[in-house]
N, C-alpha and C. Protein backbone atom coordinates (compact mmCIF):
# COMPACT_ATOMS: atom_id res chain seq x y z
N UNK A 1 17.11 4.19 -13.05
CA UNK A 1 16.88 4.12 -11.63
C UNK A 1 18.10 3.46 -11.00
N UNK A 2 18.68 3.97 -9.80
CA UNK A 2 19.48 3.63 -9.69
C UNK A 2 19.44 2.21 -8.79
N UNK A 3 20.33 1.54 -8.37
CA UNK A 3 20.00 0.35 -7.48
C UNK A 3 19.18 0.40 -5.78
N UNK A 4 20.05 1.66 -5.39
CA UNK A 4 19.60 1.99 -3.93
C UNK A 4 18.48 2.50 -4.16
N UNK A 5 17.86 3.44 -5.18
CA UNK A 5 16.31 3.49 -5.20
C UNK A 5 15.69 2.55 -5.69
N UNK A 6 16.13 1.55 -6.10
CA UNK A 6 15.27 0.21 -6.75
C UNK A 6 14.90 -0.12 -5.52
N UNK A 7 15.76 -0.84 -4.34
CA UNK A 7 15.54 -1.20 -3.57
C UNK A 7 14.74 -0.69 -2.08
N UNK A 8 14.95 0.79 -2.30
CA UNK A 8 13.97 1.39 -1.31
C UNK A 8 12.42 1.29 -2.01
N UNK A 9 12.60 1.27 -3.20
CA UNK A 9 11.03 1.39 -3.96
C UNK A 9 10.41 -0.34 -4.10
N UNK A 10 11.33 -1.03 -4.31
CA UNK A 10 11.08 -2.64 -3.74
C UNK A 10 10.09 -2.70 -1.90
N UNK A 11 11.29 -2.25 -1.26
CA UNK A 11 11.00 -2.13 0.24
C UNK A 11 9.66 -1.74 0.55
N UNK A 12 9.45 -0.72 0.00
CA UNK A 12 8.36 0.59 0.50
C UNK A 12 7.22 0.04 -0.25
N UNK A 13 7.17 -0.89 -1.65
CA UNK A 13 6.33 -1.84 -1.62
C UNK A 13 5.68 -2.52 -1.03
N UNK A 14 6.47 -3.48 -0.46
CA UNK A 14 6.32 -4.74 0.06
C UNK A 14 5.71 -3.97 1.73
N UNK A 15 5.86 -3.45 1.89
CA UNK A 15 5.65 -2.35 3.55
C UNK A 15 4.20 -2.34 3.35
N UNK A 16 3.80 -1.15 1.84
CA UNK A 16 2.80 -1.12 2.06
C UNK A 16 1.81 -2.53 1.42
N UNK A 17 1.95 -3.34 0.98
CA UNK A 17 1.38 -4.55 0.95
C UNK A 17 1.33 -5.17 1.92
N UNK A 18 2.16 -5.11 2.77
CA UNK A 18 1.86 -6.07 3.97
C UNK A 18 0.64 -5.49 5.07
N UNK A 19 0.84 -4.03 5.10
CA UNK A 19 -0.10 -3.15 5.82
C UNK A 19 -1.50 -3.39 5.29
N UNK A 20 -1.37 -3.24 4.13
CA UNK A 20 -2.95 -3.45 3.46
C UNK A 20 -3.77 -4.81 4.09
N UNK A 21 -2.65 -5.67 3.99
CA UNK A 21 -3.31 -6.91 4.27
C UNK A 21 -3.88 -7.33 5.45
N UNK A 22 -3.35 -6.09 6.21
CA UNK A 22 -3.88 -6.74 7.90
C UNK A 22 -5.52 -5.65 7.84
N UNK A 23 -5.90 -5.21 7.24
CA UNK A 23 -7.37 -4.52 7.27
C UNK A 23 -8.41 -5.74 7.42
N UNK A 24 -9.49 -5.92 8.25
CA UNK A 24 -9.73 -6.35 8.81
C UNK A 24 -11.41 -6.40 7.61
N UNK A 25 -12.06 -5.44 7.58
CA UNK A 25 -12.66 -5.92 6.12
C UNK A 25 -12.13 -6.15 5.07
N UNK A 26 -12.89 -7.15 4.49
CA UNK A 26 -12.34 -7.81 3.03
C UNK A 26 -12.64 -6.65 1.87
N UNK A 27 -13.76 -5.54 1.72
CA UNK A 27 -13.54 -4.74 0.75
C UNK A 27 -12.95 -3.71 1.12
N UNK A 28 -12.18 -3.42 2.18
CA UNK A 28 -11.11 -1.85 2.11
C UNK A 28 -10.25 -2.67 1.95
N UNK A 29 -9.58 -4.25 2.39
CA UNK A 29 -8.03 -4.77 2.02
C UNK A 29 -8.23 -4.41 0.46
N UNK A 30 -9.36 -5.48 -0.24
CA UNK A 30 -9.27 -5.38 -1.58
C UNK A 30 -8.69 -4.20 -2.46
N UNK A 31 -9.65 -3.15 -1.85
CA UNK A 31 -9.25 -1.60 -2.65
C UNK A 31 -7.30 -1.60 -2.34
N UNK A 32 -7.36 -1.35 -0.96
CA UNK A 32 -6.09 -1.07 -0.66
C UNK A 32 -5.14 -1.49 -1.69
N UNK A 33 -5.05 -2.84 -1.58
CA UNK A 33 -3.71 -3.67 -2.60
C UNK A 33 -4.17 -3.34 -3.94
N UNK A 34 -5.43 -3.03 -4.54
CA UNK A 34 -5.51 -2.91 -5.34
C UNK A 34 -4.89 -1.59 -6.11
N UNK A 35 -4.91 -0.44 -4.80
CA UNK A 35 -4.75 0.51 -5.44
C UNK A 35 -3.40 0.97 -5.23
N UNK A 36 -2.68 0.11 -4.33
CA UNK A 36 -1.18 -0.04 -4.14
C UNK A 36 -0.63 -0.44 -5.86
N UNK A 37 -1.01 -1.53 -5.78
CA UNK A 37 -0.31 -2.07 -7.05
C UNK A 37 -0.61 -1.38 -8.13
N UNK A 38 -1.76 -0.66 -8.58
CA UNK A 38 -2.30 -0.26 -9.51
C UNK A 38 -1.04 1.19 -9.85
N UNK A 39 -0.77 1.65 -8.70
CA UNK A 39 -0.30 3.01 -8.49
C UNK A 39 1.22 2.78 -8.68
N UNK A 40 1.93 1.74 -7.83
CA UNK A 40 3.24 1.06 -8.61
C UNK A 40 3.25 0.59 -10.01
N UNK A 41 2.33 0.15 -10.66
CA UNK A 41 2.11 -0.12 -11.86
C UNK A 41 2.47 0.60 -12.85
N UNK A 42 1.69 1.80 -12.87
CA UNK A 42 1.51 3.34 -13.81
C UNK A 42 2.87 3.54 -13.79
N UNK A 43 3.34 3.43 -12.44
CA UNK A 43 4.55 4.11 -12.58
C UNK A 43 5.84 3.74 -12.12
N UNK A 44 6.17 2.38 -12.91
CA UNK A 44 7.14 2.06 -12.85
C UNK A 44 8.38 2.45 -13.72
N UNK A 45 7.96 3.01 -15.03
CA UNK A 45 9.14 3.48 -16.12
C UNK A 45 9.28 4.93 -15.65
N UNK A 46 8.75 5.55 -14.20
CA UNK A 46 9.31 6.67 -14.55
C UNK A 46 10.94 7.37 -14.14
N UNK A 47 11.35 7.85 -14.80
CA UNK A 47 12.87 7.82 -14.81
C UNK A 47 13.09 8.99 -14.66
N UNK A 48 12.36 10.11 -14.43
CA UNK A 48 13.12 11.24 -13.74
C UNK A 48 13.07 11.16 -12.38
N UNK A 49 14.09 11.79 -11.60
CA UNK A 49 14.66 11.75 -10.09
C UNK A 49 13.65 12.23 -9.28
N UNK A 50 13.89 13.47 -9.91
CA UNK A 50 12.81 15.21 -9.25
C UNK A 50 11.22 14.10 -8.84
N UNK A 51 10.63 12.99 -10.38
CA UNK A 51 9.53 12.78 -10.15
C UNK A 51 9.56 11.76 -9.16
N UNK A 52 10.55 11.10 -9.38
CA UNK A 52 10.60 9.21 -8.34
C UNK A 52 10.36 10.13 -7.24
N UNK A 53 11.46 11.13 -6.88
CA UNK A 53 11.40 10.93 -5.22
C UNK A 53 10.25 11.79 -4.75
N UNK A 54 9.49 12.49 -5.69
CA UNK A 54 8.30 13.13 -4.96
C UNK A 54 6.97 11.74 -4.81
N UNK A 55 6.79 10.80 -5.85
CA UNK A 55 6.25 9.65 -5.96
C UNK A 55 6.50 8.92 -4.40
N UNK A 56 7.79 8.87 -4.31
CA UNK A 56 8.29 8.04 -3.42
C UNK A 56 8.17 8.70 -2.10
N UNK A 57 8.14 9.64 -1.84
CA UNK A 57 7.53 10.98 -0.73
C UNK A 57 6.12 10.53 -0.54
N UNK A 58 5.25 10.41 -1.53
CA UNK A 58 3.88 10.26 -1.45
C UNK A 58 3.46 9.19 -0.96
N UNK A 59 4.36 8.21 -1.60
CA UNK A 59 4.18 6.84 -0.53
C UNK A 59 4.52 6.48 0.44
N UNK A 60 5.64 7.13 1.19
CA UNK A 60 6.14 7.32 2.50
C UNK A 60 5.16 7.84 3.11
N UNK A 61 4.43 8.52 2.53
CA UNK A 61 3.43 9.34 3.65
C UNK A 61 2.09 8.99 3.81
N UNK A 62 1.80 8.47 2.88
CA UNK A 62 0.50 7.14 3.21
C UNK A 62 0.47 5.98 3.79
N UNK A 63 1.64 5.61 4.03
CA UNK A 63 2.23 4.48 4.80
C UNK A 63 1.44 4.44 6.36
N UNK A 64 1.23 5.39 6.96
CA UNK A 64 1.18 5.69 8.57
C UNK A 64 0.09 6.08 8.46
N UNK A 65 -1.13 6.75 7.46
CA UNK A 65 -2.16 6.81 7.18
C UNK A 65 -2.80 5.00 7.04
N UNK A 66 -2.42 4.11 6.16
CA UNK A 66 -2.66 2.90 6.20
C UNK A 66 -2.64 2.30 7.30
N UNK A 67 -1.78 2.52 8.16
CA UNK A 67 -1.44 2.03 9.60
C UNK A 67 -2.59 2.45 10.30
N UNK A 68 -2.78 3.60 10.45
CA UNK A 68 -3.77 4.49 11.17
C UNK A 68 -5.44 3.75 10.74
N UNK A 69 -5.66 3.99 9.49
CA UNK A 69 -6.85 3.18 9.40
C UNK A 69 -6.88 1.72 9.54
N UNK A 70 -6.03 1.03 9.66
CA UNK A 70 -6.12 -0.55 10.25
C UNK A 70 -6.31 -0.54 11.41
N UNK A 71 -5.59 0.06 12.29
CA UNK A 71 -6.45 0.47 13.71
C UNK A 71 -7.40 0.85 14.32
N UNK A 72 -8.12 1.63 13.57
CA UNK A 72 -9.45 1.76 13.67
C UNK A 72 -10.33 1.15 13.02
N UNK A 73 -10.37 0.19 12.35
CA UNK A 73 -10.75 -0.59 11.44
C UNK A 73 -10.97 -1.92 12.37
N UNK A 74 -9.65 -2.26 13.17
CA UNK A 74 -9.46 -3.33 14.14
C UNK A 74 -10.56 -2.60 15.11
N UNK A 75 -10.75 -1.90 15.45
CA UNK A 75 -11.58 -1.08 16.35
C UNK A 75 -13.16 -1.56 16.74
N UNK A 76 -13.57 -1.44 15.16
CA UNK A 76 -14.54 -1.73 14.60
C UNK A 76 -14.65 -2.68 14.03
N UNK A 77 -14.70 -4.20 14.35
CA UNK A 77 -14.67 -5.52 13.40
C UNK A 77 -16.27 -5.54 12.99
N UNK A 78 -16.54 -6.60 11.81
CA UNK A 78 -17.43 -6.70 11.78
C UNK A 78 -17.39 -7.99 11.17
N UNK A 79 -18.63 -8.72 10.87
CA UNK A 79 -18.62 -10.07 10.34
C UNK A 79 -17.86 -9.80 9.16
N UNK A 80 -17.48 -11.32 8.76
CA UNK A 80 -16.77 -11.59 7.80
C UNK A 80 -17.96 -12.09 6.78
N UNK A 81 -17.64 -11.43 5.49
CA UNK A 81 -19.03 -11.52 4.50
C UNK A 81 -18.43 -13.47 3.57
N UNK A 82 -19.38 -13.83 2.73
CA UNK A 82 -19.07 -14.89 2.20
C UNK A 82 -17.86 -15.28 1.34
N UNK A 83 -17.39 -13.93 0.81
CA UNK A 83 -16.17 -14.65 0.34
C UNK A 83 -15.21 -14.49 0.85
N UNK A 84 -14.76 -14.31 2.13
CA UNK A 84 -13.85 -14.46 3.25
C UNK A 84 -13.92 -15.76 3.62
N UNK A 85 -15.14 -16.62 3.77
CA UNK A 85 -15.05 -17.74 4.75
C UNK A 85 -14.60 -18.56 4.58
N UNK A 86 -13.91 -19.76 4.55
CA UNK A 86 -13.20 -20.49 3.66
C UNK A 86 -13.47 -22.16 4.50
């Protein structure tokens, strides 16, 4: 992998982690990061190009989908359940 895709795939991380985190229920954030990381996880050794950048396509494009449902999500608040409260 080369450096400039390390670092867009660093970036585009951290993007969508931060997005996840502003969801406003505690079990869609949960899933979210969960299934962020889970999905960077699997596939971090993969080393063909053709596959990174279609990977990396896929996550570009859920990005604004994530966005999209935090907004409507903000839309719709609802109580905060017990293990939110602190």
């Amino acid at each position: 992998m080369a450096s400039s895709s390390r670092t867009q795939v660093i970036s585009l991380y951290r993007m969508l982690m931060r997005e996840c985190k502003k969801f406003p229920s505690y079990n869609y954030r949960m899933y979210a990061l969960r299934r962020v990381k889970d999905g960077f996880r699997e596939n971090q050794n993969v080393d063909n190009p053709k596959m990174l950048d279609q990977l990396l396509n896929q996550a570009r494009e859920s990005l604004p989908v994530i966005k999209r449902q935090v907004s409507i999500g903000m839309m719709y608040k609802s109580q905060k359940i017990i293990v939110e409260n602190k």
